[in-house]
Protein backbone atom coordinates (compact mmCIF):
# COMPACT_ATOMS: atom_id res chain seq x y z
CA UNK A 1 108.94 -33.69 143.73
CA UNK A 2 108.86 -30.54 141.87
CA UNK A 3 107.69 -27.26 142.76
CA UNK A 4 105.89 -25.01 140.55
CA UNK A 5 106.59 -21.62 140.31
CA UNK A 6 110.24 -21.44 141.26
CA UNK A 7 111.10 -20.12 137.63
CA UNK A 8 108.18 -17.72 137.30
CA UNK A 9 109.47 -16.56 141.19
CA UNK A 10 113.43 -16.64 139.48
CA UNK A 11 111.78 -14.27 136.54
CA UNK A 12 110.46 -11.43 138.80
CA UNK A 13 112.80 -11.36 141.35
CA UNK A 14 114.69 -10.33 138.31
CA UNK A 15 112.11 -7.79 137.17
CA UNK A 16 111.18 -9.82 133.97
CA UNK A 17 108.21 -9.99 132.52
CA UNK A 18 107.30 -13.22 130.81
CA UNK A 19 107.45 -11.61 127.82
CA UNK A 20 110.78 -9.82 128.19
CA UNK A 21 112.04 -13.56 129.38
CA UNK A 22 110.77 -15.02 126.20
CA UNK A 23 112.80 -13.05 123.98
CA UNK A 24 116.04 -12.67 126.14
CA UNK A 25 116.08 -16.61 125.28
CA UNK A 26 114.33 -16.57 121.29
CA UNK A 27 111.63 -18.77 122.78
CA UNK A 28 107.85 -17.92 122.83
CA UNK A 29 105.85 -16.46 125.77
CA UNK A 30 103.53 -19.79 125.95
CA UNK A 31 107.11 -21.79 125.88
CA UNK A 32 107.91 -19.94 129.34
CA UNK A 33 104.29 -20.42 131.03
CA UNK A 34 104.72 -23.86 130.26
CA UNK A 35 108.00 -24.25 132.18
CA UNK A 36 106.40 -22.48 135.00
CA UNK A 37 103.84 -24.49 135.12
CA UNK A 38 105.67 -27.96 134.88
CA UNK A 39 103.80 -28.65 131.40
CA UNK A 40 107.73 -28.82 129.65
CA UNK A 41 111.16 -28.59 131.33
CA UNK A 42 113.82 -26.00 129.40
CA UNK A 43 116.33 -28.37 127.79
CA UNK A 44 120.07 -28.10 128.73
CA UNK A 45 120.80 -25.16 126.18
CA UNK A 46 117.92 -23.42 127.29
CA UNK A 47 118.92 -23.99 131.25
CA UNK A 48 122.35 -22.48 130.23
CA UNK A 49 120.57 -19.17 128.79
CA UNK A 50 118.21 -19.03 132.02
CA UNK A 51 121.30 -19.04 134.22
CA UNK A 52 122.82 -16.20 132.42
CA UNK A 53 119.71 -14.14 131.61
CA UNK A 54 118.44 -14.68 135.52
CA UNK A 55 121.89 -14.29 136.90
CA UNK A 56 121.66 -17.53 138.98
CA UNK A 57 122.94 -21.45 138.71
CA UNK A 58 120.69 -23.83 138.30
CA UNK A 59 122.06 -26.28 141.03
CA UNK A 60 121.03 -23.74 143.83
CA UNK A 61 117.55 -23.76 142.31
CA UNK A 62 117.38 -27.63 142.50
CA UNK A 63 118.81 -27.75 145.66
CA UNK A 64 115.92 -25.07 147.41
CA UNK A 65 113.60 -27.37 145.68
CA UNK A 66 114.66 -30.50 147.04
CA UNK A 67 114.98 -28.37 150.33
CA UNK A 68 111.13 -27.35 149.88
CA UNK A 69 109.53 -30.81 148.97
């Protein structure tokens, strides 16, 4: 099970807005509301640039997650 908002939680604990997320990767604001929402899932390029723009790995995200459900 996944759950929502553990990216858009990632993004301000970092002090992003979504905006400011959005271009740090080249994708489009409605790109990063829908992988905060669960509508798409970043692809592994994208989780790559997420890990290095939000200064975290993306194995202790899944991990809390799996720890949450």
């Amino acid at each position: 099970m996944r759950r929502k908002g553990t990216l858009k939680e990632l993004r301000l604990f970092a002090g992003l807005t979504r905006h400011q997320l959005a271009e740090a990767l080249g994708k489009s604001d409605s790109t990063i509301q829908n992988w905060e929402t669960g509508r798409s899932q970043p692809n592994a390029n994208d989780i790559v640039r997420l890990e290095q723009v939000l200064n975290m790995r993306w194995a202790d995200v899944i991990l809390v997650q799996k720890d949450l459900s």
